[in-house]
N, C-alpha and C. Protein backbone atom coordinates (compact mmCIF):
# COMPACT_ATOMS: atom_id res chain seq x y z
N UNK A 1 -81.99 49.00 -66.57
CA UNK A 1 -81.79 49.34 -67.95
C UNK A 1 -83.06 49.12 -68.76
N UNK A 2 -83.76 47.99 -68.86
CA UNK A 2 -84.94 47.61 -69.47
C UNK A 2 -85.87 48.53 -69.02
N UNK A 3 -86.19 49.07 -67.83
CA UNK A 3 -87.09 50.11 -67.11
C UNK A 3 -86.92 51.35 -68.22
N UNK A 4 -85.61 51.93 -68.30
CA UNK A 4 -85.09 53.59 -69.09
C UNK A 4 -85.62 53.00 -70.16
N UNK A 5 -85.56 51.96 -70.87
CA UNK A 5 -85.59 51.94 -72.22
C UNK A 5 -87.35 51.79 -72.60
N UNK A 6 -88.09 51.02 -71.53
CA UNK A 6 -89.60 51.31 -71.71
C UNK A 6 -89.90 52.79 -71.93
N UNK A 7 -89.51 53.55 -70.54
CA UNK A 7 -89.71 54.74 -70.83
C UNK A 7 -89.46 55.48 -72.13
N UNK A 8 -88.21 54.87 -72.31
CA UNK A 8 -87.95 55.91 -73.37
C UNK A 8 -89.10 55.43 -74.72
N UNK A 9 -89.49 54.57 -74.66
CA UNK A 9 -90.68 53.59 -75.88
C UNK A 9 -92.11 54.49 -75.79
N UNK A 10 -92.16 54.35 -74.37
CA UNK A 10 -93.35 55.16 -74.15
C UNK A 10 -93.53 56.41 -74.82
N UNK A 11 -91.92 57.60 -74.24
CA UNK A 11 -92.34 58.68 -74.56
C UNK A 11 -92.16 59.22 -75.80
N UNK A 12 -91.64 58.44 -76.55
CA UNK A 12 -91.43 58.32 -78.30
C UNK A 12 -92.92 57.96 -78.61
N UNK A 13 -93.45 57.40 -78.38
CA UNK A 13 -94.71 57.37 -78.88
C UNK A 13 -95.89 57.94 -78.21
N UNK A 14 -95.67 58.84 -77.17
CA UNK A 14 -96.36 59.41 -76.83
C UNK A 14 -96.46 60.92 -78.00
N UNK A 15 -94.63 61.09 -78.08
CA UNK A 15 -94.38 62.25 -78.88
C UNK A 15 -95.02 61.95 -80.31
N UNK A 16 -94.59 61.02 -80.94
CA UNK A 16 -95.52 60.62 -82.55
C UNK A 16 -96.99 61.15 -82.41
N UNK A 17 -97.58 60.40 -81.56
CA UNK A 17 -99.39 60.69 -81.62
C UNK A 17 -99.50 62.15 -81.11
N UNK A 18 -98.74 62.62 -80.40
CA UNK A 18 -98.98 64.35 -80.24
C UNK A 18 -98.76 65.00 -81.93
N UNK A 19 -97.77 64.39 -82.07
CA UNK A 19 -98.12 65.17 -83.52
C UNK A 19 -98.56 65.07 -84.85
N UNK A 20 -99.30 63.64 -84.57
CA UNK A 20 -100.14 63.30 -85.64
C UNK A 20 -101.47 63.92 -85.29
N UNK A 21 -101.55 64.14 -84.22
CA UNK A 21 -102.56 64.73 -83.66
C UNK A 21 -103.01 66.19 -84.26
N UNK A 22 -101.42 67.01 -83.70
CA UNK A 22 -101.52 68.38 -84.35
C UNK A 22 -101.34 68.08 -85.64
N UNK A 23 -100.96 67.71 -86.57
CA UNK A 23 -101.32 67.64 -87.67
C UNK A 23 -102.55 67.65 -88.02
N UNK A 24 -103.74 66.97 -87.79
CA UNK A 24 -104.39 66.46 -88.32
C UNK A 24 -105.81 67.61 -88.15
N UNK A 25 -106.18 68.36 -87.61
CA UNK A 25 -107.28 68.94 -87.36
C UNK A 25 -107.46 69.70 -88.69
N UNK A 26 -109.01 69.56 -89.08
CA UNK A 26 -109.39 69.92 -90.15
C UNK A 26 -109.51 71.50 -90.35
N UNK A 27 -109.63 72.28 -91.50
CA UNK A 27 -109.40 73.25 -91.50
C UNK A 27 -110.73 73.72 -91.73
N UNK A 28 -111.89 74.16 -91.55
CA UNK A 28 -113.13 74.59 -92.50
C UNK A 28 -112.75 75.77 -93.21
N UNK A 29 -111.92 76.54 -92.99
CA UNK A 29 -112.15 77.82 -93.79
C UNK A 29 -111.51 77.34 -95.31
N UNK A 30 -110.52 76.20 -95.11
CA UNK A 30 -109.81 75.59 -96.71
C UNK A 30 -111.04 75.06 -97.01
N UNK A 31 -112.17 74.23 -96.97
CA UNK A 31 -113.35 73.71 -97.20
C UNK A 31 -114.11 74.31 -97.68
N UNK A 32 -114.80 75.53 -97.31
CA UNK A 32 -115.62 76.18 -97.25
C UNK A 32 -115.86 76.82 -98.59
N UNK A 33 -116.87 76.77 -99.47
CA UNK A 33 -117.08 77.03 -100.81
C UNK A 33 -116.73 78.95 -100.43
N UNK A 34 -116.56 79.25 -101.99
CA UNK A 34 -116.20 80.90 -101.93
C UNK A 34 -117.61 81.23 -102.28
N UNK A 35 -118.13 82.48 -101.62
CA UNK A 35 -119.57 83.15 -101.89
C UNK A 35 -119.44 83.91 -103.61
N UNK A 36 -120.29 84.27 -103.79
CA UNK A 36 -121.01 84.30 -105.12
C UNK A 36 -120.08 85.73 -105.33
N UNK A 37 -119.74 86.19 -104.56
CA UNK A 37 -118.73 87.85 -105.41
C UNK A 37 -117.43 87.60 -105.06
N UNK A 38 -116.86 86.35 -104.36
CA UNK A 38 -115.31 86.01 -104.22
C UNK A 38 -115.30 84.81 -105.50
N UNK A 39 -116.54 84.10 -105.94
CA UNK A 39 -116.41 83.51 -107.02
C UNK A 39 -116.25 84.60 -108.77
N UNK A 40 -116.82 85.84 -108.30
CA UNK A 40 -116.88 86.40 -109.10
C UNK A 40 -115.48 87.49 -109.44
N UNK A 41 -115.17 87.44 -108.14
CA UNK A 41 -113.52 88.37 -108.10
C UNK A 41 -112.82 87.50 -108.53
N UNK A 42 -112.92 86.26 -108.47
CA UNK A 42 -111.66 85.19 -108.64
C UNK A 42 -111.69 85.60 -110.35
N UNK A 43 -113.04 84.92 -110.97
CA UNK A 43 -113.37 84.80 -112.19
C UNK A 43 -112.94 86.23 -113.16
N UNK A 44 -113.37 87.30 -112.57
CA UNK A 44 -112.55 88.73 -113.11
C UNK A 44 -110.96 88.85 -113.44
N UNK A 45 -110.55 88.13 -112.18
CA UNK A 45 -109.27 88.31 -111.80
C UNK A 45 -107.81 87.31 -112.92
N UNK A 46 -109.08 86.67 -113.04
CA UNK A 46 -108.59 85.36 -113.73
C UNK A 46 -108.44 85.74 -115.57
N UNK A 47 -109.53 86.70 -116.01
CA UNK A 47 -110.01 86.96 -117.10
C UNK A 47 -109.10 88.44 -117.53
N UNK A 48 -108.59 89.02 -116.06
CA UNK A 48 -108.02 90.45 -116.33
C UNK A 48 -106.33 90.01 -116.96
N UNK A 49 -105.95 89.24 -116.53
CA UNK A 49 -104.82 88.89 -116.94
C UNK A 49 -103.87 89.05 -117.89
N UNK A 50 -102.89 89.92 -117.86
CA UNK A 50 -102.22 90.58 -119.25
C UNK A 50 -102.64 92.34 -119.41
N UNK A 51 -103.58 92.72 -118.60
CA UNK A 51 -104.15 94.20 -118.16
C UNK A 51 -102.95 94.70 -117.16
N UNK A 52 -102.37 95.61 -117.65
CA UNK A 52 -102.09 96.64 -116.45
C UNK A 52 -102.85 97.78 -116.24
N UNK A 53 -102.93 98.85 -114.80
CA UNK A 53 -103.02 100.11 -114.74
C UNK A 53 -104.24 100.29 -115.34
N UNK A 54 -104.42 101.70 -115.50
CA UNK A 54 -105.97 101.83 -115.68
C UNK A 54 -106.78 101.41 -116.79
N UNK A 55 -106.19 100.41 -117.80
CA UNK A 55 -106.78 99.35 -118.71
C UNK A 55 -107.53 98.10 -117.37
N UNK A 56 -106.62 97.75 -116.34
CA UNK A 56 -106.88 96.54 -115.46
C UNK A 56 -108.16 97.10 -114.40
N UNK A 57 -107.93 98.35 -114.17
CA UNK A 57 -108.99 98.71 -112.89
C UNK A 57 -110.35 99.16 -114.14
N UNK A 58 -110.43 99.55 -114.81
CA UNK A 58 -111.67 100.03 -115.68
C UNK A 58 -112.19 98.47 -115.79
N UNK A 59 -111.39 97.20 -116.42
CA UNK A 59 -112.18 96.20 -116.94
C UNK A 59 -112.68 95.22 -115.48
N UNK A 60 -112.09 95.77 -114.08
CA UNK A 60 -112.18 94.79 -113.28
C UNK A 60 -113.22 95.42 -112.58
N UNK A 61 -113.84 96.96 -112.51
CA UNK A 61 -115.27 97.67 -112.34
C UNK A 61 -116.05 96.98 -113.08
N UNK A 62 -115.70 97.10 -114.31
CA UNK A 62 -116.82 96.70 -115.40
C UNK A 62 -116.83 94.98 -114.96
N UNK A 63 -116.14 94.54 -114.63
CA UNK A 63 -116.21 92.98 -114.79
C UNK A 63 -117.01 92.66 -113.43
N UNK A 64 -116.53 93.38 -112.56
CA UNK A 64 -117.16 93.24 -110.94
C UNK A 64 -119.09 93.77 -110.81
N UNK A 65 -119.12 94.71 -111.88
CA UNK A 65 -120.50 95.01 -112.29
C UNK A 65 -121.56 94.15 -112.79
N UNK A 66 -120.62 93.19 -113.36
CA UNK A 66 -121.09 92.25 -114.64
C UNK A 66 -121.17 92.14 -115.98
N UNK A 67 -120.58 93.40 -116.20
CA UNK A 67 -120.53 94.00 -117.53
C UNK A 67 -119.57 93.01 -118.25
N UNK A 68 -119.01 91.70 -118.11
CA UNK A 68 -117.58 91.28 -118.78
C UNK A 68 -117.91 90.86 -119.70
N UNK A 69 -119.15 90.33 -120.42
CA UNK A 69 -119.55 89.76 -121.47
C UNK A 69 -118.63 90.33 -122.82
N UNK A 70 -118.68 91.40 -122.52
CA UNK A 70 -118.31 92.80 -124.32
C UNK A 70 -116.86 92.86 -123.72
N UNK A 71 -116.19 92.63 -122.58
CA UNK A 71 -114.74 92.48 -122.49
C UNK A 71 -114.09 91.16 -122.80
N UNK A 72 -115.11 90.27 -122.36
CA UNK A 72 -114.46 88.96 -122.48
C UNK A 72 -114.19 88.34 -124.08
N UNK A 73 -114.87 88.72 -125.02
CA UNK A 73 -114.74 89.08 -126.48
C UNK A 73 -113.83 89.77 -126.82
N UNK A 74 -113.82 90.77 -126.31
CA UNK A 74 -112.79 91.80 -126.62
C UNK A 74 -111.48 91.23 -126.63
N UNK A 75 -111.67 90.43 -125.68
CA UNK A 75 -109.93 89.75 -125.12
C UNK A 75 -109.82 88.13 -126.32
N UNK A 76 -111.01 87.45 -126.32
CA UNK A 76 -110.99 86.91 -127.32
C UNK A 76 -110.56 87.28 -128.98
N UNK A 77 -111.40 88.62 -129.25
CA UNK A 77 -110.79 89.18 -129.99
C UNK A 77 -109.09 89.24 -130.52
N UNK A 78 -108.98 90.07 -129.25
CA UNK A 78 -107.34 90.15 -129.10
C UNK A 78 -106.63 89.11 -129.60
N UNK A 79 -106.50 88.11 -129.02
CA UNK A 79 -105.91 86.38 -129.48
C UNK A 79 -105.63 86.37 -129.89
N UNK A 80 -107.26 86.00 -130.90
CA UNK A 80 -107.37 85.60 -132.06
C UNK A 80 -106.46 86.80 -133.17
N UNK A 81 -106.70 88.05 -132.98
CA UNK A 81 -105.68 89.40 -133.50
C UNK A 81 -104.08 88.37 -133.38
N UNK A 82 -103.76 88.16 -132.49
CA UNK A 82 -102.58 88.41 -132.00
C UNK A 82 -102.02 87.35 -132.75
N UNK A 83 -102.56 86.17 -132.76
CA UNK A 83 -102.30 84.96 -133.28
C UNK A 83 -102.29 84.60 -135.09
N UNK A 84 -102.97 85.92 -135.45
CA UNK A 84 -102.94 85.93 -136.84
C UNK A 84 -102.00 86.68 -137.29
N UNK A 85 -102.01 87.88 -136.49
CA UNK A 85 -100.35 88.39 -137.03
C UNK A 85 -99.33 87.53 -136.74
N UNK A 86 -98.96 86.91 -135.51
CA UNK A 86 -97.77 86.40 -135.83
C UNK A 86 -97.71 85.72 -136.50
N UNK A 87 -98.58 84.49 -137.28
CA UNK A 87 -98.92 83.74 -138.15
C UNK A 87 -98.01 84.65 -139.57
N UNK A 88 -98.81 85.53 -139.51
CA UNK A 88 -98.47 86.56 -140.86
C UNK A 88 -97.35 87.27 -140.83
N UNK A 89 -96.36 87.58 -139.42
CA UNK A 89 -95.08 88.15 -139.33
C UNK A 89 -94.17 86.67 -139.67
N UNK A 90 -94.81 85.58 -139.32
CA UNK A 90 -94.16 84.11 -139.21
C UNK A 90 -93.71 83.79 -140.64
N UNK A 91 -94.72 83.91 -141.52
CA UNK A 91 -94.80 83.73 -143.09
C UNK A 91 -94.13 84.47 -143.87
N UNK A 92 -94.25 85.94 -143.30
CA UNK A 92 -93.12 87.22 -144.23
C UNK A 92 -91.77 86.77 -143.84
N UNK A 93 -91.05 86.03 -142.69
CA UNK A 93 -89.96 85.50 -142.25
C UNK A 93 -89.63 87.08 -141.73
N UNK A 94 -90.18 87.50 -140.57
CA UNK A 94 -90.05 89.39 -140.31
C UNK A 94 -88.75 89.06 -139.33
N UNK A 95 -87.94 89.60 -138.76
CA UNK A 95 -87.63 89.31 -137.69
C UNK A 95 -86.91 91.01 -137.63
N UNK A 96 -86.60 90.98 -135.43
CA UNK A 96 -86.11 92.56 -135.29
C UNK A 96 -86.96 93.65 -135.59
N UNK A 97 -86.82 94.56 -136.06
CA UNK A 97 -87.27 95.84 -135.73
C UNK A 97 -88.65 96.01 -136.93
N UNK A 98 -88.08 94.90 -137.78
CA UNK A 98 -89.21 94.70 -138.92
C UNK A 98 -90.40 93.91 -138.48
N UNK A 99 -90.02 93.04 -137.60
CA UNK A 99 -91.27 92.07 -137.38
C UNK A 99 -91.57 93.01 -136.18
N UNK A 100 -91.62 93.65 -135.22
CA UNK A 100 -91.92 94.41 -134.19
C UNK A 100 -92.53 95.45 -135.04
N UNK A 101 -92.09 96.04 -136.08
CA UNK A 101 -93.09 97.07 -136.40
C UNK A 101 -94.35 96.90 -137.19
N UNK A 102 -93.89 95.52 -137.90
CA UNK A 102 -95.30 95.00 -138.60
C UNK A 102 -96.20 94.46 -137.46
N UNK A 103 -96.02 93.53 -136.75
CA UNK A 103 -96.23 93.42 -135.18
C UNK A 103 -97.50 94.32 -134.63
N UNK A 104 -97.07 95.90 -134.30
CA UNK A 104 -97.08 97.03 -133.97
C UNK A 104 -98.93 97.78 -134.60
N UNK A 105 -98.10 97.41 -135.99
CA UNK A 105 -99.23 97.81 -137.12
C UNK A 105 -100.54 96.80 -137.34
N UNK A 106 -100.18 95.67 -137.32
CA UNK A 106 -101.10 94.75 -137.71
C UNK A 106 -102.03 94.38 -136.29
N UNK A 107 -101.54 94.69 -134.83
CA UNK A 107 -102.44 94.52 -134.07
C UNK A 107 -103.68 95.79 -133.93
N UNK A 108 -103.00 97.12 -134.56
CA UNK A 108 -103.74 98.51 -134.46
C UNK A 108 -104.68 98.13 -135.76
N UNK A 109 -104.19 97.25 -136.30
CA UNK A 109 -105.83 97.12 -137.48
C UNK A 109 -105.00 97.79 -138.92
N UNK A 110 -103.99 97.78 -138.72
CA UNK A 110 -103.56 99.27 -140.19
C UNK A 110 -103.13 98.58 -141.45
N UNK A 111 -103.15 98.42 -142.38
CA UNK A 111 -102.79 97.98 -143.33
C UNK A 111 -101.22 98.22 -143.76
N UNK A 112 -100.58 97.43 -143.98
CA UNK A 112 -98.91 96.93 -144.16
C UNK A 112 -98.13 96.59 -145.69
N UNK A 113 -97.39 97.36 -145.72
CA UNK A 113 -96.82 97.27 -147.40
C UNK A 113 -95.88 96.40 -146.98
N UNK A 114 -95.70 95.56 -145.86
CA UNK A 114 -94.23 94.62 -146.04
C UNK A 114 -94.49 93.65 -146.96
């Protein structure tokens, strides 16, 4: 009985270190820094965000070119747009089809009789 039960000690811990084992081997490709145009796809990719369709593929040429400087403003722009109207739909107390159309108007730049 004491004999089965070594064994069985043994091969329990033979089984543990097998798979701390496979666990453990390092990965280099998770390590491995991203090259200078997968840093730059990430960074596009990251910046395109809220783009669909051929708004997303025009700014992600231009961004993959290097051109993102005059987009990345642009999108700043936007925000800052976006964040002042609702500010200003927030204050008129707009809500429904009124605050969606002032909404609508005030991001196109147009001037608003509400």
């Amino acid at each position: 009985m004491s004999l089965s039960l070594r064994l069985l000690a043994v091969s329990a811990a033979f089984a543990f270190a097998g798979t701390a084992f496979a666990a453990s081997p390092a990965t280099p490709a998770a390590t491995k820094p991203h090259t200078a145009q997968q840093q730059r796809m990430i960074d596009c990719n990251h910046q395109a965000t809220g783009k669909k369709g051929a708004e997303r593929k025009a700014f992600m040429s231009s961004c993959l070119k290097g051109h993102a400087s005059a987009s990345a403003a642009t999108g700043t722009t936007q925000r800052t747009k976006m964040k002042s109207c609702n500010a200003d739909a927030t204050s008129k107390a707009l809500k429904g089809a009124d605050r969606k159309a002032f909404m609508s108007s005030c991001l196109k730049g147009e001037a608003t009789a509400h």
